[in-house]
C-alpha atoms as a PDB file:
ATOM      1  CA  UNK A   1     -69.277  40.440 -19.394  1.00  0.00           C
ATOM      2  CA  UNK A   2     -69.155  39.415 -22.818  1.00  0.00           C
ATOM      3  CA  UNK A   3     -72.520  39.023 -23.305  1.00  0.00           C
ATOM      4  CA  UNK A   4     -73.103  42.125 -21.942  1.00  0.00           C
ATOM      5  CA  UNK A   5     -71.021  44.109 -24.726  1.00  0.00           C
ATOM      6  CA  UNK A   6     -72.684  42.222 -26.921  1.00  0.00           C
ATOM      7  CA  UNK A   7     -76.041  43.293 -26.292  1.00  0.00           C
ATOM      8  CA  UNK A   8     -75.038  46.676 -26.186  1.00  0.00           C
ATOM      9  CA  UNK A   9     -73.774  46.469 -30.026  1.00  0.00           C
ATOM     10  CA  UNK A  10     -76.835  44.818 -30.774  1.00  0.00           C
ATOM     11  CA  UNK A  11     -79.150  48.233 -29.326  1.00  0.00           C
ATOM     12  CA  UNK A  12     -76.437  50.042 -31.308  1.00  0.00           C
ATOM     13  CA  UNK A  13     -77.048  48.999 -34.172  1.00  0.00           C
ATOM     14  CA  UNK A  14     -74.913  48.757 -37.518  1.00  0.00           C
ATOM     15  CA  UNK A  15     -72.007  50.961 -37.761  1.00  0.00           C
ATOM     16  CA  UNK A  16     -69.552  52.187 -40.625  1.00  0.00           C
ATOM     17  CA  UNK A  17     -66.682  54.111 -40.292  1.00  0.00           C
ATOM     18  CA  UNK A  18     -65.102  55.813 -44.095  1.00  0.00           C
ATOM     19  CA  UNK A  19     -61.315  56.890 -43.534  1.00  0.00           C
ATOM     20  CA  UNK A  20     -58.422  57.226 -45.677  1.00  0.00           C
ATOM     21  CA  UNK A  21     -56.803  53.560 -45.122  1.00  0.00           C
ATOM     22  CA  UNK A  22     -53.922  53.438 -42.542  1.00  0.00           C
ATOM     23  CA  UNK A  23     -51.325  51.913 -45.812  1.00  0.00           C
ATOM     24  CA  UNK A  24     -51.517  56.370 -45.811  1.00  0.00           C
ATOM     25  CA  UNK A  25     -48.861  56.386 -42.815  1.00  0.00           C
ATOM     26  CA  UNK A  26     -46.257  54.238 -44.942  1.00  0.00           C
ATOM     27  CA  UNK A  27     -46.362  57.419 -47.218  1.00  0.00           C
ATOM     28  CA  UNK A  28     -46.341  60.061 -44.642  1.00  0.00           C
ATOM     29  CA  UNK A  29     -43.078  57.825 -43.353  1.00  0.00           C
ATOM     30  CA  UNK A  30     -41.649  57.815 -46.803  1.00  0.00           C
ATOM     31  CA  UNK A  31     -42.054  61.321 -47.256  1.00  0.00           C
ATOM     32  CA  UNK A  32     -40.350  62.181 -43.396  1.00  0.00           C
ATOM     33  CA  UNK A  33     -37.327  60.405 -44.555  1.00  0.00           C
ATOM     34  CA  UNK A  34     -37.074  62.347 -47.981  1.00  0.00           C
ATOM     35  CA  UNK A  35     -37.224  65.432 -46.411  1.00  0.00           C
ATOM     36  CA  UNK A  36     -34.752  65.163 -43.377  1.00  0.00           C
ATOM     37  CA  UNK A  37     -31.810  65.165 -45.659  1.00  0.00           C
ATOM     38  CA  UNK A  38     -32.731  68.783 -46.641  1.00  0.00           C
ATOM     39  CA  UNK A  39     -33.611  69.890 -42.840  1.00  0.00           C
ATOM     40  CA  UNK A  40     -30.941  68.639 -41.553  1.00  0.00           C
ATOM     41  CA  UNK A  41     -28.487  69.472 -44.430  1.00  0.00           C
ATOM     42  CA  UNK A  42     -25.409  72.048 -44.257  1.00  0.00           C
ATOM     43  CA  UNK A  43     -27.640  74.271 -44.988  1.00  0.00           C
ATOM     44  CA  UNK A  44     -29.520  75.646 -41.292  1.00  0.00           C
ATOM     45  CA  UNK A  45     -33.318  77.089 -41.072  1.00  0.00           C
ATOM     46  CA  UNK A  46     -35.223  74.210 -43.361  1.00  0.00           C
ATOM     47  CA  UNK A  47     -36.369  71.968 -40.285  1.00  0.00           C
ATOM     48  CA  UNK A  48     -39.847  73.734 -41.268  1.00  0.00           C
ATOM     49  CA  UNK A  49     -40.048  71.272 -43.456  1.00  0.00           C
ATOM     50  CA  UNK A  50     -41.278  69.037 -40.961  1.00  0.00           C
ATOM     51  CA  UNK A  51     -44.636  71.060 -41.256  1.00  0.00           C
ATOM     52  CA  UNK A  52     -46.070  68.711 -43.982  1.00  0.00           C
ATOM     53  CA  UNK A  53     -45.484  65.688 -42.921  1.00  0.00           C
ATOM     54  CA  UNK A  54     -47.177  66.377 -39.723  1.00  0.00           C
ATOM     55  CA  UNK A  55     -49.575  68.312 -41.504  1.00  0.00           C
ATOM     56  CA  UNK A  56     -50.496  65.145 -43.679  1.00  0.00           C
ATOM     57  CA  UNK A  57     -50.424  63.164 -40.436  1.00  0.00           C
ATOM     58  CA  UNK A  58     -53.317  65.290 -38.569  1.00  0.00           C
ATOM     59  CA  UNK A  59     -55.182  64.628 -41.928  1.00  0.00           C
ATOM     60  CA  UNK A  60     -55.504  61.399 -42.725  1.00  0.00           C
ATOM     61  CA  UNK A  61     -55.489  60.780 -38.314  1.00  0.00           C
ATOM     62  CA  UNK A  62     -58.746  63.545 -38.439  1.00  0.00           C
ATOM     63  CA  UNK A  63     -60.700  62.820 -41.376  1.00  0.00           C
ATOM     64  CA  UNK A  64     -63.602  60.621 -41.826  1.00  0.00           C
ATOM     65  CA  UNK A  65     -67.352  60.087 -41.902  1.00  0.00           C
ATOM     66  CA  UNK A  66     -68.972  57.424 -39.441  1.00  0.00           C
ATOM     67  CA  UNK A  67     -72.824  56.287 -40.501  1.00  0.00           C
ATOM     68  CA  UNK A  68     -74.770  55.143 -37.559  1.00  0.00           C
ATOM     69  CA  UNK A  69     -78.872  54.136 -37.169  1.00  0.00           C
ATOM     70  CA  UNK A  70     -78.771  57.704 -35.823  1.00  0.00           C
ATOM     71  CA  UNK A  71     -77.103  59.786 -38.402  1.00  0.00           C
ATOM     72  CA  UNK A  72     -73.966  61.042 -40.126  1.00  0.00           C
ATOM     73  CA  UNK A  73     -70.963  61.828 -37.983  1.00  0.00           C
ATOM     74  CA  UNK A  74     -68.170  64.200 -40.307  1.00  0.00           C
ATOM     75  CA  UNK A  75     -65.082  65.006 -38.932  1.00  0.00           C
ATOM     76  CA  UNK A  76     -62.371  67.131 -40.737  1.00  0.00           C
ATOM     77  CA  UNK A  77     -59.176  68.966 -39.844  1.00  0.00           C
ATOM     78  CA  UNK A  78     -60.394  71.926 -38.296  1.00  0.00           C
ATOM     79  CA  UNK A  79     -63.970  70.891 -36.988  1.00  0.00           C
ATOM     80  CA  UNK A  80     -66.619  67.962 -36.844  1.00  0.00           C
ATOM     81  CA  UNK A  81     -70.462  67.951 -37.532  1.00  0.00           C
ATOM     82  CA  UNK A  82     -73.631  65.728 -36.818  1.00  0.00           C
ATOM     83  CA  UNK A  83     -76.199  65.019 -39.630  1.00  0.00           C
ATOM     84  CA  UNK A  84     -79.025  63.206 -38.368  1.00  0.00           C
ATOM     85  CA  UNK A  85     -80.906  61.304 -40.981  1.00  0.00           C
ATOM     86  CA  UNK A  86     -84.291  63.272 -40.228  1.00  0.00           C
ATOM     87  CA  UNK A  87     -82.454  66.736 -41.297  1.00  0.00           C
ATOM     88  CA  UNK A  88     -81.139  65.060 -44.409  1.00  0.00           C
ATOM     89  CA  UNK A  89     -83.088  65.888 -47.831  1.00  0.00           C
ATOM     90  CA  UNK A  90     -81.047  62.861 -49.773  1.00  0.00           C
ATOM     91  CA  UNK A  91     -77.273  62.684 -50.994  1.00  0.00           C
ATOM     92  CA  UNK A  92     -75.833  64.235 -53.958  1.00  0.00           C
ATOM     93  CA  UNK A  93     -73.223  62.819 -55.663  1.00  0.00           C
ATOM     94  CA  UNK A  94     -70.749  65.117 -57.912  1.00  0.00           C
ATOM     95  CA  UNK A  95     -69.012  64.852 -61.226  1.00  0.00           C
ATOM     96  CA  UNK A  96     -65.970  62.750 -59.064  1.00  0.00           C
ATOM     97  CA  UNK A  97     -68.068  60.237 -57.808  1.00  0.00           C
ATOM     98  CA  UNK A  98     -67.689  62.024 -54.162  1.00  0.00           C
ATOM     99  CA  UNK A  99     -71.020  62.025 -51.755  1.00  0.00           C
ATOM    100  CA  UNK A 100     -72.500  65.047 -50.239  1.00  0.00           C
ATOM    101  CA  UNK A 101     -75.313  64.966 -47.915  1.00  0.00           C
ATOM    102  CA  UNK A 102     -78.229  67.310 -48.863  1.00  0.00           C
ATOM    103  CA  UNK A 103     -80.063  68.903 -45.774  1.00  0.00           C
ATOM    104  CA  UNK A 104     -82.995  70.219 -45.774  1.00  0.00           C
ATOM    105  CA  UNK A 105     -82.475  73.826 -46.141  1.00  0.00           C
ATOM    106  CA  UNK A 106     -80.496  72.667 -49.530  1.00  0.00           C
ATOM    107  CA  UNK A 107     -77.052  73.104 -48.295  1.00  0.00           C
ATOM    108  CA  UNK A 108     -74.352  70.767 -49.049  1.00  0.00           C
ATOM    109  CA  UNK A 109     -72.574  69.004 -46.654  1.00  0.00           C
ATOM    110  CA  UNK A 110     -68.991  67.273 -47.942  1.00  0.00           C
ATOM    111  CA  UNK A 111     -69.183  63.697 -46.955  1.00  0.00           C
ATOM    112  CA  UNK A 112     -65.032  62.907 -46.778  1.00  0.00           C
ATOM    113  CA  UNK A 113     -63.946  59.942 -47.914  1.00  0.00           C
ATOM    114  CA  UNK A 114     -67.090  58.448 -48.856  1.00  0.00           C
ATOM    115  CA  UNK A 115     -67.707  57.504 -52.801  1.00  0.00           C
ATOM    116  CA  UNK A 116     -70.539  56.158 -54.946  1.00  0.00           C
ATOM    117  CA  UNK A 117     -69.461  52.873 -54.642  1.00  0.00           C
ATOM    118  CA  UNK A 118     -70.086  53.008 -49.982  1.00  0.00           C
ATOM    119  CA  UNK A 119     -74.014  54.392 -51.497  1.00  0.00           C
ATOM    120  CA  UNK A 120     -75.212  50.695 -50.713  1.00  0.00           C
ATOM    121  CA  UNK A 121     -73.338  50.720 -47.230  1.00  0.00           C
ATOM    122  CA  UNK A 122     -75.125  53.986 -46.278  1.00  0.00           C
ATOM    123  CA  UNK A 123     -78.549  52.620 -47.276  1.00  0.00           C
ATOM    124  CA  UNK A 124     -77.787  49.371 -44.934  1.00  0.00           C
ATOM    125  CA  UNK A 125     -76.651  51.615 -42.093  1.00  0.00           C
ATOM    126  CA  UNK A 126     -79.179  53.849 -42.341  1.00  0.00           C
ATOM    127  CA  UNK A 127     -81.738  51.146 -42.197  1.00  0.00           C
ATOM    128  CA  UNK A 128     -83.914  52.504 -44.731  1.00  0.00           C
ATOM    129  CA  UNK A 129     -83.895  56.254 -44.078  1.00  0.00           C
ATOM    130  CA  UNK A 130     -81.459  56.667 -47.250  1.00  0.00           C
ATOM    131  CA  UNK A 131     -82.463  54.642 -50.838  1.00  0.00           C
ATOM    132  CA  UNK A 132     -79.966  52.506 -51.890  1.00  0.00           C
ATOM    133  CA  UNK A 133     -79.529  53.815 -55.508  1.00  0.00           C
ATOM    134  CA  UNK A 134     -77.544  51.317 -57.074  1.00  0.00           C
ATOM    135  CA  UNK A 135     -80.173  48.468 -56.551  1.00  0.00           C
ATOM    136  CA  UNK A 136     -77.788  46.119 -54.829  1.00  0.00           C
ATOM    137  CA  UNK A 137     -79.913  45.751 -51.633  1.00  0.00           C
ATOM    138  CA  UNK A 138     -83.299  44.790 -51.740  1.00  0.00           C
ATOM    139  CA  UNK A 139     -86.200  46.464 -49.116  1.00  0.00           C
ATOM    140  CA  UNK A 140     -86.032  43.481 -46.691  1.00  0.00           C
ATOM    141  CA  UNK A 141     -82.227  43.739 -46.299  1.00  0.00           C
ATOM    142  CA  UNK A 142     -82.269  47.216 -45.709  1.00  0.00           C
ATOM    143  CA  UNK A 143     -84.969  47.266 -43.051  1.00  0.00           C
ATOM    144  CA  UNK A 144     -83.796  43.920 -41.536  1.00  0.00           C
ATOM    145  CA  UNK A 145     -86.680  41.863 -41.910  1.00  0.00           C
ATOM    146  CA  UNK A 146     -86.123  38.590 -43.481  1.00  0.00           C
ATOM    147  CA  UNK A 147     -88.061  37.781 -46.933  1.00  0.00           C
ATOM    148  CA  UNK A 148     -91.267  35.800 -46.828  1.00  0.00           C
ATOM    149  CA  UNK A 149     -89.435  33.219 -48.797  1.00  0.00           C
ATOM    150  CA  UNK A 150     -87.306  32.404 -45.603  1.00  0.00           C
ATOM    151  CA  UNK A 151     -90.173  33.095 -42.980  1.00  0.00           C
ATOM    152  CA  UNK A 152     -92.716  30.425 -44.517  1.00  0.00           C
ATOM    153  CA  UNK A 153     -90.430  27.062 -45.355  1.00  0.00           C
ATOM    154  CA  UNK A 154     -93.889  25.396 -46.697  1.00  0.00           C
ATOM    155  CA  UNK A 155     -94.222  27.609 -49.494  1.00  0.00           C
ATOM    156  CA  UNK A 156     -90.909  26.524 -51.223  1.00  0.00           C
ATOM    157  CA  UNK A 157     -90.531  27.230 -55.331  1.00  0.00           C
ATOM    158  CA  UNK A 158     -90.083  25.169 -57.516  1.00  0.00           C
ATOM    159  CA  UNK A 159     -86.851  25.422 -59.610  1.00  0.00           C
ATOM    160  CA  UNK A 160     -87.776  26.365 -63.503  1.00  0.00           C
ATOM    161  CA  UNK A 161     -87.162  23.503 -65.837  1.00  0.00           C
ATOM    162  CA  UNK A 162     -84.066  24.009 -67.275  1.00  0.00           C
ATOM    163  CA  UNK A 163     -84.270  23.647 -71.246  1.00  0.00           C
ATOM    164  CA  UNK A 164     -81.670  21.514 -73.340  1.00  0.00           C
ATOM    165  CA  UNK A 165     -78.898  23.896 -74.731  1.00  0.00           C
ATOM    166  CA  UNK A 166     -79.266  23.911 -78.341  1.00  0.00           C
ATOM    167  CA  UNK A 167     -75.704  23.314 -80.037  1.00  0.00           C
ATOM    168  CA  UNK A 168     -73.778  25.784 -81.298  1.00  0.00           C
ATOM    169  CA  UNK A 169     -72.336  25.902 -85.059  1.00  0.00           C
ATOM    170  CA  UNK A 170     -68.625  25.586 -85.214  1.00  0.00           C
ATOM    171  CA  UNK A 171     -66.868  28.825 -86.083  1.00  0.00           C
ATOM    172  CA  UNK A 172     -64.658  29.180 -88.590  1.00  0.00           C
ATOM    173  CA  UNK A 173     -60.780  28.982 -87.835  1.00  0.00           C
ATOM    174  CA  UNK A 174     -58.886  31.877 -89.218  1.00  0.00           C
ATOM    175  CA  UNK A 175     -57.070  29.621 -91.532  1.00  0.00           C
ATOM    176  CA  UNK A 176     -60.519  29.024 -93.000  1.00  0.00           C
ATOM    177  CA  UNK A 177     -61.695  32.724 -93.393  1.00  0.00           C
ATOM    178  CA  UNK A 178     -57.526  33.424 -94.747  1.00  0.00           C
ATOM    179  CA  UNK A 179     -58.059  31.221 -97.417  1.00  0.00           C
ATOM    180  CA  UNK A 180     -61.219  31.720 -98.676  1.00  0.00           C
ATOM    181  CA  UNK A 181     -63.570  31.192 -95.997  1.00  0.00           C
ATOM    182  CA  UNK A 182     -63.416  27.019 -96.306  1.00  0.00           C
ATOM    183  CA  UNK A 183     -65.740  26.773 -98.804  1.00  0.00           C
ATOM    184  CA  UNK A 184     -63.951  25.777-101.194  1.00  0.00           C
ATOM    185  CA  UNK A 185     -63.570  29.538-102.968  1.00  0.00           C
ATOM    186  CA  UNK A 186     -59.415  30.817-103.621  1.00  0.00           C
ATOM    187  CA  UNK A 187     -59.706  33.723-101.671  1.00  0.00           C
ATOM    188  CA  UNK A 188     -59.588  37.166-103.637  1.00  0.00           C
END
């Protein structure tokens, strides 16, 4: 049965999910306790209050972006969306280092929660459809094929000869350079 499972996320294929991190829910907590002294005060007709916490709850519960070797999955609050990477033109990034996927009719779709820094994480997922801009992954890695370095053990390098490091002149201490520099000069 095991086995089984595991096969099956093998003809998946990579996944990643992008979410706001669950350490959100500590806040939403915090911020139910600051406001139940006010709905529940003296004072009757403020358990509306209430609304944004729950509010806040259904977004950070909703919200994400999932990259699969199919596509792009968004969700949001109010609706979700599927991006194949065939109808994608590339990504755009804006001027706070949020993604947005560019289709090919040049509309902008809002990736949430995904930043310039998950860029290399897409291109992995993604297997190649999307260029990792940053440089971090090479081709091999990102179409999963090993390197010919690893596939032919014969054809091993040889490491460089490493050269003798040439020794470096003491600096002067900053008593020296206070009082003239140690060269024998009263400083001015």
């Amino acid at each position: 049965m095991a086995k089984k499972q595991q096969e099956q996320r093998a003809d998946e294929g990579r996944k990643a999910v992008f979410r706001i991190p669950t350490t959100a829910y500590l806040a939403i907590g915090l911020l139910t306790v600051c406001v139940t002294p006010i709905a529940l005060g003296e004072i009757g007709g403020f358990q509306w209050l209430y609304v944004f916490p729950l509010a806040l709850l259904v977004f950070v519960a909703r919200t994400r972006t999932v990259a699969t070797r199919e596509g792009l999955h968004v969700r949001t609050v109010f609706g979700q969306r599927d991006l194949p990477w065939s109808s994608l033109k590339g990504l755009a990034i804006t001027n706070k280092a949020r993604v947005r996927a560019v289709l090919g009719d040049d509309t902008q779709v809002s990736l949430p929660t995904v930043r310039t820094r998950h860029l290399p994480v897409l291109a992995l997922v993604s297997e190649g459809k999307i260029q990792d801009p940053s440089g971090v992954l090479s081709d091999e890695e990102l179409t999963g094929q090993k390197p010919a370095a690893e596939t032919a053990p014969d054809a091993a390098a040889e490491p460089a000869p490493e050269s003798a490091p040439e020794p470096a002149e003491p600096e002067p201490s900053a008593d020296a350079e206070r009082t003239g520099g140690g060269n024998g000069k009263p400083a001015e």
